[in-house]
Structure formats: structure tokens, C-alpha cells
N, C-alpha and C. Protein backbone atom coordinates (compact mmCIF):
# COMPACT_ATOMS: atom_id res chain seq x y z
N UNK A 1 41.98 -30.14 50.30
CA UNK A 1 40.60 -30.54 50.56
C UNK A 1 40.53 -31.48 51.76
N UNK A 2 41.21 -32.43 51.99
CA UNK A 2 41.27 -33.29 52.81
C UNK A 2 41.72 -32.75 54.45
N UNK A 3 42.48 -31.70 54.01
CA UNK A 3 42.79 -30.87 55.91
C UNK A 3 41.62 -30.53 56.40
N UNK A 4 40.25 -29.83 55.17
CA UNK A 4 39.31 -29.15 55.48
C UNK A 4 38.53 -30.15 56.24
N UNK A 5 38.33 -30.77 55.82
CA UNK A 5 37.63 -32.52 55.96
C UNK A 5 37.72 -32.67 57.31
N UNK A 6 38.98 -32.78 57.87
CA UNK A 6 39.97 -33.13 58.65
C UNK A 6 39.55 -32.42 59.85
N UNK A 7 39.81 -31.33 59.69
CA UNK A 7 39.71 -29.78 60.55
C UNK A 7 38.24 -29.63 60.87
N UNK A 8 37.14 -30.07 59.89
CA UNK A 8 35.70 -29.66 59.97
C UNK A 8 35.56 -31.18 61.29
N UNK A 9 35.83 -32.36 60.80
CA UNK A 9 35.28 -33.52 61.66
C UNK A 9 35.90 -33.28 63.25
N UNK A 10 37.64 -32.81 63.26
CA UNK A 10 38.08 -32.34 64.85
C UNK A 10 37.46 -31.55 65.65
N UNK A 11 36.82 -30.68 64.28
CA UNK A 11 36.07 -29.14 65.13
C UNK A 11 34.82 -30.17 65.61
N UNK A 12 34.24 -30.33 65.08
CA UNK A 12 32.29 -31.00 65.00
C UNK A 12 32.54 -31.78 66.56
N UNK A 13 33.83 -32.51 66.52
CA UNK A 13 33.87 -33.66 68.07
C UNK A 13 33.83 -32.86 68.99
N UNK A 14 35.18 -31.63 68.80
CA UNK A 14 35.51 -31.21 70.00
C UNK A 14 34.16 -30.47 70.43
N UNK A 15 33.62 -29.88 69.53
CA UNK A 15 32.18 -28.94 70.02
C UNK A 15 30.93 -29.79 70.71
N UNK A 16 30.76 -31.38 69.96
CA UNK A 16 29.97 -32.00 70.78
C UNK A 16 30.83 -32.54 71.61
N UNK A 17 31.74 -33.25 72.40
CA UNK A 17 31.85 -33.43 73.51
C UNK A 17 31.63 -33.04 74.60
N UNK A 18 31.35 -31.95 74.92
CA UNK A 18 30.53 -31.33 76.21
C UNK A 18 31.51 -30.96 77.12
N UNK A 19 32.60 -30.65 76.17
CA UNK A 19 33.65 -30.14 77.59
C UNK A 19 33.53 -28.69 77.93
N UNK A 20 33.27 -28.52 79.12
CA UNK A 20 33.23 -27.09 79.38
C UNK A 20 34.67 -26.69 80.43
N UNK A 21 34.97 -25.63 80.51
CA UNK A 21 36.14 -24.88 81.54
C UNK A 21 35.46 -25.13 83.14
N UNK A 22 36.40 -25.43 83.39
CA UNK A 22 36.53 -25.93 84.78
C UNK A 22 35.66 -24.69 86.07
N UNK A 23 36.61 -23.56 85.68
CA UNK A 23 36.24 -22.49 86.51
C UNK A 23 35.96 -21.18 85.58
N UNK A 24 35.06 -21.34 84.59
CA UNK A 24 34.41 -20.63 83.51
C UNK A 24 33.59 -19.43 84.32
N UNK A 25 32.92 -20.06 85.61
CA UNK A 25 31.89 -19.43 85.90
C UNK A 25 32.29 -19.19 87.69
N UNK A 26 32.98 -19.02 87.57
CA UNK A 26 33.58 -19.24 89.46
C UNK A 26 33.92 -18.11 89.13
N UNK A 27 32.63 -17.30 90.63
CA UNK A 27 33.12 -15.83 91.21
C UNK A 27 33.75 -16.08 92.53
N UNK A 28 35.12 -14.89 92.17
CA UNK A 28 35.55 -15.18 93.51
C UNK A 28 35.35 -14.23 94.79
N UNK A 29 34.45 -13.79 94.56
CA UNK A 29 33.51 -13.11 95.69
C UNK A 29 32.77 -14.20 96.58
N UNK A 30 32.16 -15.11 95.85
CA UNK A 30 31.71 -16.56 95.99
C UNK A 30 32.53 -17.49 97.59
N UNK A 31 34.01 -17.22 97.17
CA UNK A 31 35.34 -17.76 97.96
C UNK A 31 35.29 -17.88 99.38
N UNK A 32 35.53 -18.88 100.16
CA UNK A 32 35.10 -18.63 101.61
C UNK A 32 36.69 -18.75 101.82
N UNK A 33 36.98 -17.45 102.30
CA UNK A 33 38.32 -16.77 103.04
C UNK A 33 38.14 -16.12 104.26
N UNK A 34 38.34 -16.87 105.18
CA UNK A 34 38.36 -16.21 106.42
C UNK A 34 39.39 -15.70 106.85
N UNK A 35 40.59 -15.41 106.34
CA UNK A 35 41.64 -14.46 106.74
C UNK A 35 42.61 -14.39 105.92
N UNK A 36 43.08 -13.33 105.63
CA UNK A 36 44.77 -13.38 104.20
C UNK A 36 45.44 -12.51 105.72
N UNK A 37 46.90 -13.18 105.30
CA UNK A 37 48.07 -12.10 106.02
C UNK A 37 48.69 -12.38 104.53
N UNK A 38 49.19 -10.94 105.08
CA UNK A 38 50.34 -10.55 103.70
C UNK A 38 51.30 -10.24 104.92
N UNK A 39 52.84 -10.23 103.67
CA UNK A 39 53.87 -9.88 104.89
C UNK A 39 55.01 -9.75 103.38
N UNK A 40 55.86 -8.70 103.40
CA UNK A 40 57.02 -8.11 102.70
C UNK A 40 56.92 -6.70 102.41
N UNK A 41 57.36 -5.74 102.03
CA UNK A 41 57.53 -4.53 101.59
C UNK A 41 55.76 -3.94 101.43
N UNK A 42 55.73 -2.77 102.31
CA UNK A 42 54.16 -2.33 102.56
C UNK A 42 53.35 -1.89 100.91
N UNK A 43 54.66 -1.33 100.08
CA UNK A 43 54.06 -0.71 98.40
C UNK A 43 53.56 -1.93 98.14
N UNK A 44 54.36 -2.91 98.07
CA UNK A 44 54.47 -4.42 96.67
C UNK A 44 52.63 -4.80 97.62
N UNK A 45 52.35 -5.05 98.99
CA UNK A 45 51.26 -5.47 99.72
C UNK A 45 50.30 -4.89 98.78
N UNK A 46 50.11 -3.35 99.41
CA UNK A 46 49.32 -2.48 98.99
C UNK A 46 48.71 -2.75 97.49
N UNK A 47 49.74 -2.97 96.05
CA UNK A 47 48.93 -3.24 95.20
C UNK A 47 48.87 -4.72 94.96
N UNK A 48 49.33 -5.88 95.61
CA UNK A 48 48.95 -6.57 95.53
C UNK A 48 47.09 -7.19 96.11
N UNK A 49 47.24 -6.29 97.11
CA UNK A 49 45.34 -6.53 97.90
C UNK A 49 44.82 -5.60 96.75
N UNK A 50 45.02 -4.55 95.86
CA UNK A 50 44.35 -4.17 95.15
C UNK A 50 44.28 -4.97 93.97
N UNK A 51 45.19 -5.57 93.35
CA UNK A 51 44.98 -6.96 92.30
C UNK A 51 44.33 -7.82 92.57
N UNK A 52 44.26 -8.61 94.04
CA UNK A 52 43.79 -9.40 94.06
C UNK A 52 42.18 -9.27 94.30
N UNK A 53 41.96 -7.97 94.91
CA UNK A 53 40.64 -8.07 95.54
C UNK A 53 39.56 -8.98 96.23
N UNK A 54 40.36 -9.75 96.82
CA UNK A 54 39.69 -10.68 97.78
C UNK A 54 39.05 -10.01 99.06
N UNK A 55 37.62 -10.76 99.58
CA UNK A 55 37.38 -10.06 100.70
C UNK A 55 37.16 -11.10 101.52
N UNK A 56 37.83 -10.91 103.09
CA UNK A 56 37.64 -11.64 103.90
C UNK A 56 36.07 -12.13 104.45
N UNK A 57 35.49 -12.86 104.89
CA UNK A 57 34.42 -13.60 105.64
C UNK A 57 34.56 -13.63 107.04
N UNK A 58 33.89 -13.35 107.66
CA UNK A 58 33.87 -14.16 109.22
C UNK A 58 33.24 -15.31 109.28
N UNK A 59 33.41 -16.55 108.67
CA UNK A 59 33.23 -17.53 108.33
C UNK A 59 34.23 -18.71 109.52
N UNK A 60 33.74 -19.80 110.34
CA UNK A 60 34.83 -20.65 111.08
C UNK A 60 35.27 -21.53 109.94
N UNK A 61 34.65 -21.66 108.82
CA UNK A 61 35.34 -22.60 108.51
C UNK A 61 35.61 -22.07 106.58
N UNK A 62 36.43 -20.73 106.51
CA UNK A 62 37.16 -20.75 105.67
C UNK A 62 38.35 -20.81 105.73
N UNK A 63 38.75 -20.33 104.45
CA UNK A 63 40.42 -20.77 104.18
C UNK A 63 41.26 -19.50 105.06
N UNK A 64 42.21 -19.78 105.31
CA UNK A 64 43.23 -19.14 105.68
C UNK A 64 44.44 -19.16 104.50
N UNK A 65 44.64 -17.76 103.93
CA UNK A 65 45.98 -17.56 102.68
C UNK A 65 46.93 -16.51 103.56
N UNK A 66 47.78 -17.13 103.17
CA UNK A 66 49.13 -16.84 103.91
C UNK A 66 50.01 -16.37 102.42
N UNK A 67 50.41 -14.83 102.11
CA UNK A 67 50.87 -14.44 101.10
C UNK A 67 52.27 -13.70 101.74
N UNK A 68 53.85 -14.33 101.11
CA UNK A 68 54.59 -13.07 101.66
C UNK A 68 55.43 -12.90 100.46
N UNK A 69 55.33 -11.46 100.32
CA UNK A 69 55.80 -11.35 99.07
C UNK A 69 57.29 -10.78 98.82
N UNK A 70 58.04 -11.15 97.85
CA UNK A 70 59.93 -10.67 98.42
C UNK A 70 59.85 -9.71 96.69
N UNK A 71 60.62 -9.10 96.80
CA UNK A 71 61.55 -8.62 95.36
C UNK A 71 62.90 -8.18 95.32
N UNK A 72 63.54 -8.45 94.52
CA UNK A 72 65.16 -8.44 94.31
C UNK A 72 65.01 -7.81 92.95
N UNK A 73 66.42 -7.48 93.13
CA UNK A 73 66.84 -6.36 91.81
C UNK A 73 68.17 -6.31 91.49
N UNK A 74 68.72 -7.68 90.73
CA UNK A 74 70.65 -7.78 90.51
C UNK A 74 70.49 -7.18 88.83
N UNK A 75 72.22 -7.27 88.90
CA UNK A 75 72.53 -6.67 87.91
C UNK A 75 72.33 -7.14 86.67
N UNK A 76 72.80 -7.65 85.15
CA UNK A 76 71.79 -8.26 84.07
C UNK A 76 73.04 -8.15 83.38
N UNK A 77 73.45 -6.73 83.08
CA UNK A 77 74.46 -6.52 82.02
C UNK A 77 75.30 -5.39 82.45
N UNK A 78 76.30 -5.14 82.21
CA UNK A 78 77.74 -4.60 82.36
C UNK A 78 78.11 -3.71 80.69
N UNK A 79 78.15 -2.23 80.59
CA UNK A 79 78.98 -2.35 79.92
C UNK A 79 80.71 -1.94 79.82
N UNK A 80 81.25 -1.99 78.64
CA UNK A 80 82.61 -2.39 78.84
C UNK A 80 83.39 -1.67 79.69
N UNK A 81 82.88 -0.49 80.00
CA UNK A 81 83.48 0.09 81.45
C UNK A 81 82.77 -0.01 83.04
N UNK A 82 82.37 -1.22 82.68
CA UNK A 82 81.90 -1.53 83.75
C UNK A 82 80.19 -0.94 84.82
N UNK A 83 79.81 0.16 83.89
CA UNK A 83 78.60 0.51 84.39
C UNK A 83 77.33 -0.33 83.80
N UNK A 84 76.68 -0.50 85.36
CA UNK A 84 75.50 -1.08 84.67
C UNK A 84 73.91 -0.79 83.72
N UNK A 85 73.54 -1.31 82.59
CA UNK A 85 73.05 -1.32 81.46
C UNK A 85 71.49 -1.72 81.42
N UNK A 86 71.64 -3.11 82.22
CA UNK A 86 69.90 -3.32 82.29
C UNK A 86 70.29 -4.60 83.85
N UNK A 87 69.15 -4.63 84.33
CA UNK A 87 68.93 -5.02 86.05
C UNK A 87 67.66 -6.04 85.55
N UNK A 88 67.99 -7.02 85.98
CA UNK A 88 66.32 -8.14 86.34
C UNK A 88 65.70 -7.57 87.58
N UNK A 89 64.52 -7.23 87.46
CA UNK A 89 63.37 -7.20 88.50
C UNK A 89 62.71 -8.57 88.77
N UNK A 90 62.85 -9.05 89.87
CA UNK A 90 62.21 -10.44 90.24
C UNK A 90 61.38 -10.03 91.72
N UNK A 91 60.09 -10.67 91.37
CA UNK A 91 59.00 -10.47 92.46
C UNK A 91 58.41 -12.09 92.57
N UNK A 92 58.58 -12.18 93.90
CA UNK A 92 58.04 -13.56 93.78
C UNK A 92 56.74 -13.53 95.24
N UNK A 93 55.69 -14.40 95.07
CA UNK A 93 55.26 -14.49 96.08
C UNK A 93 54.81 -16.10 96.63
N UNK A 94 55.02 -15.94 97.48
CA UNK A 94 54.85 -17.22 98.55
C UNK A 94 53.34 -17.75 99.07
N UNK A 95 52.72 -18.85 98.64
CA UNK A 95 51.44 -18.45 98.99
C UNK A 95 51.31 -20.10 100.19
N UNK A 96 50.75 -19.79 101.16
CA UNK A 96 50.25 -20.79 101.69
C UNK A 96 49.15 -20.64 101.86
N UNK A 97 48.05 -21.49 102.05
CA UNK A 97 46.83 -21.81 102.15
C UNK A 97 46.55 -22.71 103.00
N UNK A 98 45.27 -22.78 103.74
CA UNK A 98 45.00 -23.63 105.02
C UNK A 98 43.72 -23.79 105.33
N UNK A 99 43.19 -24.72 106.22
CA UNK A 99 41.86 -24.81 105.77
C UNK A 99 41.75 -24.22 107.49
N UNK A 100 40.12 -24.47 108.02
CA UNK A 100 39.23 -23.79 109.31
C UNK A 100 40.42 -24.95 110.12
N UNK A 101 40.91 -25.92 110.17
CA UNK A 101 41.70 -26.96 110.89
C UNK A 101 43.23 -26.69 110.96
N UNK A 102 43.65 -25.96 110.45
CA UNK A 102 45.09 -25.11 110.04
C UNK A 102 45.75 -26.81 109.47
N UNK A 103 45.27 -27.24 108.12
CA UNK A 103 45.71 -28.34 107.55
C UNK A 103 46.28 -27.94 105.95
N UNK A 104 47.31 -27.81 105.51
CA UNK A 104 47.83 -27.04 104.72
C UNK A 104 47.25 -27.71 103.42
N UNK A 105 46.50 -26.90 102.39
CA UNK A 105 46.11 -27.00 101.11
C UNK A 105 46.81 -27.02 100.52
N UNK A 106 47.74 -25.99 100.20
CA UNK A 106 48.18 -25.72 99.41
C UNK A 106 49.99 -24.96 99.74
N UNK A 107 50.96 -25.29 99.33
CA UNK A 107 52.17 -24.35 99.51
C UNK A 107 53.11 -24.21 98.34
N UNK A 108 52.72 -23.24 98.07
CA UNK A 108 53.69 -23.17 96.41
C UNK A 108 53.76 -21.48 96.50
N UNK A 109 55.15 -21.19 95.56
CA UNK A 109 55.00 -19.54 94.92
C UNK A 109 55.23 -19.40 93.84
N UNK A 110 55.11 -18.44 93.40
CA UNK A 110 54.99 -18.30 92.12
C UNK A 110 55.76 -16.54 91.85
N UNK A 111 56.34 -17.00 90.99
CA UNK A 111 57.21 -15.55 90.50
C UNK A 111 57.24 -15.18 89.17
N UNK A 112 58.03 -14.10 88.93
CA UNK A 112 58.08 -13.76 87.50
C UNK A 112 59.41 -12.56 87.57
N UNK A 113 60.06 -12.72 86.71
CA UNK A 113 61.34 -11.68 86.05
C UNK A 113 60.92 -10.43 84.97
N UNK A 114 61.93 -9.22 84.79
CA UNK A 114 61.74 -8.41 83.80
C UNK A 114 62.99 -7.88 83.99
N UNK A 115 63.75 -7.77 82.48
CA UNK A 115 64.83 -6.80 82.24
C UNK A 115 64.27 -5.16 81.75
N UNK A 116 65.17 -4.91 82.86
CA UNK A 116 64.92 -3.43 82.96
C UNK A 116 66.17 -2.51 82.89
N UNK A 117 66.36 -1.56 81.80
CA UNK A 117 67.18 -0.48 81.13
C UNK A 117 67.75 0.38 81.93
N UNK A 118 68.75 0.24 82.66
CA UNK A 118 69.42 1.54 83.33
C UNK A 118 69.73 2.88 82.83
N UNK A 119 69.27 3.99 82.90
CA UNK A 119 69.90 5.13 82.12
C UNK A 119 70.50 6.32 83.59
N UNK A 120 71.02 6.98 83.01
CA UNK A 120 71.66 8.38 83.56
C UNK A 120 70.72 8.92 84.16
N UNK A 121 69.25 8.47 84.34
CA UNK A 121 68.21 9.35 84.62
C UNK A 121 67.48 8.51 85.73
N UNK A 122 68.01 9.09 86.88
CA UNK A 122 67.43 8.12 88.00
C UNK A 122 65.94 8.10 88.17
N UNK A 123 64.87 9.43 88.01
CA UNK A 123 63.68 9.16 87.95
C UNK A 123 62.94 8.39 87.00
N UNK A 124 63.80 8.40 85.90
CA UNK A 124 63.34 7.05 84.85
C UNK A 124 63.29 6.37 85.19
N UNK A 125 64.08 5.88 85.75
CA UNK A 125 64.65 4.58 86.26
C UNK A 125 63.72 3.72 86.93
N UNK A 126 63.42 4.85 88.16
CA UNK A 126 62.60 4.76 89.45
C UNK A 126 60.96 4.11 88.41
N UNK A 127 60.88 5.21 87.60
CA UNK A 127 59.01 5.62 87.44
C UNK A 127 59.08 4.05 86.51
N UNK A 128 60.38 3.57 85.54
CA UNK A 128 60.26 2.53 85.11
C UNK A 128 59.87 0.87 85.82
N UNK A 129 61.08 1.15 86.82
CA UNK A 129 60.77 -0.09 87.83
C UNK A 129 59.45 -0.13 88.55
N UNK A 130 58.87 0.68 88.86
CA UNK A 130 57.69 0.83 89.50
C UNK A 130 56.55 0.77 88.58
N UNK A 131 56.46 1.36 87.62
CA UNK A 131 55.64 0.63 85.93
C UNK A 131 55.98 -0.85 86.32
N UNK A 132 56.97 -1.65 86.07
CA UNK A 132 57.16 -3.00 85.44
C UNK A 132 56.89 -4.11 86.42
N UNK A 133 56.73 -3.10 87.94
CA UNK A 133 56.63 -3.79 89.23
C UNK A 133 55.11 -4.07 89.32
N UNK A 134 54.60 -3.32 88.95
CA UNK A 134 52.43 -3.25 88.73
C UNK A 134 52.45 -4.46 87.69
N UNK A 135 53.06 -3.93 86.73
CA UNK A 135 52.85 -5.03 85.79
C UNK A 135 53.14 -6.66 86.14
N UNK A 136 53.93 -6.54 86.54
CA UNK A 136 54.65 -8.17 87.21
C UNK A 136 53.67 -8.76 88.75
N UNK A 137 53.25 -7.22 88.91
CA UNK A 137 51.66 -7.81 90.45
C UNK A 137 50.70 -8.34 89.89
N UNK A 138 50.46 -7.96 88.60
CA UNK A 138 49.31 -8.20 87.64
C UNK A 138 49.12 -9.48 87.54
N UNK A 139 50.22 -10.12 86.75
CA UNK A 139 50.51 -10.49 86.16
C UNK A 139 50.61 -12.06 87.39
N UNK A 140 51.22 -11.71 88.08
CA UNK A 140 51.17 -13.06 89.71
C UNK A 140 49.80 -12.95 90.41
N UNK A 141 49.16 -11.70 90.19
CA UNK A 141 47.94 -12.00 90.89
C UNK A 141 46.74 -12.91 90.08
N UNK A 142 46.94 -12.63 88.56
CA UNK A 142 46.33 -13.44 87.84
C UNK A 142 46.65 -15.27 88.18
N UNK A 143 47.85 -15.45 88.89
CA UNK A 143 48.18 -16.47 88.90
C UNK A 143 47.68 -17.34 90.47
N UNK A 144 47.69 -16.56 91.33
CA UNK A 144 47.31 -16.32 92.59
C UNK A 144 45.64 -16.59 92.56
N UNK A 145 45.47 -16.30 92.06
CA UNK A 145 43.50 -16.38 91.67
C UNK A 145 43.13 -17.59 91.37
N UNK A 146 44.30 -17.86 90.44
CA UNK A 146 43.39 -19.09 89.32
C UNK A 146 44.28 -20.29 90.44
N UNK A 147 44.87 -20.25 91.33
CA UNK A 147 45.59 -21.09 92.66
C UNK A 147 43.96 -21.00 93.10
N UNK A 148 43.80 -20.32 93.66
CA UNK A 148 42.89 -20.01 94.82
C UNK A 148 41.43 -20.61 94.01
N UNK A 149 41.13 -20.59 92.93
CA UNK A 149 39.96 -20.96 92.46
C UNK A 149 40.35 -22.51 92.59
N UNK A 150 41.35 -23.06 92.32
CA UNK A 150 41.04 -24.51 92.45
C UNK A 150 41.25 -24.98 93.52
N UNK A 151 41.96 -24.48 94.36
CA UNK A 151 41.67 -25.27 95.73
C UNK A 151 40.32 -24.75 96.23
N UNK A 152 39.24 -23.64 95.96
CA UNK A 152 38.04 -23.26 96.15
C UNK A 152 37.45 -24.64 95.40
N UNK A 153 37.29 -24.61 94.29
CA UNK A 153 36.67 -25.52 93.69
C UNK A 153 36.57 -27.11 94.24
N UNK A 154 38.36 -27.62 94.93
CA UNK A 154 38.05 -28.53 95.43
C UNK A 154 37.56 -28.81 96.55
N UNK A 155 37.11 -27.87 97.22
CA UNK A 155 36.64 -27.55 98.55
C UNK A 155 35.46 -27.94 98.95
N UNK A 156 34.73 -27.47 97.19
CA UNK A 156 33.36 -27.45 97.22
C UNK A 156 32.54 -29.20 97.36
């Protein structure tokens, strides 16, 4: 009885305090970007501008994002005769950001890993890594956004 108590008075505060999400309501169509370069492997680009869907401005005084994106692919596991079993996929991307003054906002990257299954079947292989590679763009572009919304936000 007393958790309920407990649980009902935490809920009742947290709901009146008036806290709302930061960037709840931030479109990033909204975003003043006056130029992205991308730069690494033309596929990984390609769906990354389709994840991200940002559109440039002819704006003098937006941001400048500077994205270059790398991926590597070592080995993971061995088995006992020595063939390999499963491979890490690592995609990382590099993001700089800059304002109409070329004064750096922002410089950080952000990456992500996946173990991935080697078999006898090289188009598996292929159609797998390339599945897990979308997934892992997804997955950084979600991260890439919610970057870009707060240095938008502090902009404002």
C-alpha cells in the first residue's frame, strides 16, 4: 500500500512540474544549413543523405556540417582451424559543424559495431553486411540529428 502512495505522489510531482522535452517539437526542416560535405565510400554517403534528409539553404549565415564517414570490417572469431566465423562491422562518422564565421560548434563522431556471421555463402554474406550496414546508418543518423538539433537549438 505504501509503494502505491509513494508511486501515486512521484507520479502527481513529476506531471505538475512543467517539464517538457527539450526538442519535442523541433522540425528539422526548420534547420538553417547552408552546406553539408560528406566525404568516404560513395554507397555508405548515398544512404546516409537519405537517413538524414537534411536540406541545404542558401542562407549566409547557416551552419556548415562537415560529415566523413569511414567503415572497417576485422575479424571477431576464428574457428579451430583457423577459418573465420563472425567479423565486427564498424561504421563511424565524423561530424564537424561550423557556424556562417567558420567558428567550430561542434567536433565529435559517433559510431557503432555489429557481429556479423561468416558462412560458405559469399552472397549471404555480402546481402548480410549490407542489411546490418543500413541498419547501423539508421541507427548514427538518429544520432547525427539529435547532435544537430541541439546545436540548432542553441543557435536559436
Amino acid at each position: 500500500m505504501n509503494k502505491k502512495i509513494i508511486l501515486f505522489l512521484v507520479f502527481t510531482l513529476l506531471l505538475g512540474c512543467g517539464f517538457t522535452p527539450m526538442l519535442k517539437d523541433f522540425d528539422l526542416s526548420a534547420m538553417n544549413v547552408q552546406k553539408i560535405n560528406y566525404s568516404g565510400k560513395s554507397e555508405i554517403i548515398y544512404l546516409l543523405k537519405t537517413y538524414l534528409n537534411l536540406k541545404e539553404k542558401e542562407n549566409p549565415k547557416g551552419m556548415i556540417v562537415n560529415l566523413n564517414v569511414s567503415e572497417s570490417i576485422a575479424t571477431s572469431t576464428k574457428n579451430a582451424s583457423g577459418i573465420v566465423v563472425e567479423e565486427d562491422l564498424t561504421l563511424s562518422v565524423g561530424i564537424k559543424i561550423l557556424d556562417s564565421e567558420k567558428r567550430i560548434l561542434l567536433s565529435d563522431s559517433v559510431s557503432d559495431s555489429r557481429r556479423i556471421a561468416v558462412t560458405s555463402n559469399l552472397s549471404s554474406d555480402e546481402k548480410t553486411k549490407r542489411n546490418e550496414r543500413r541498419n547501423l546508418l539508421q541507427d548514427l543518423s538518429q544520432k547525427i540529428k539529435f547532435k544537430l538539433q541541439l546545436i540548432a537549438k542553441r543557435q536559436q
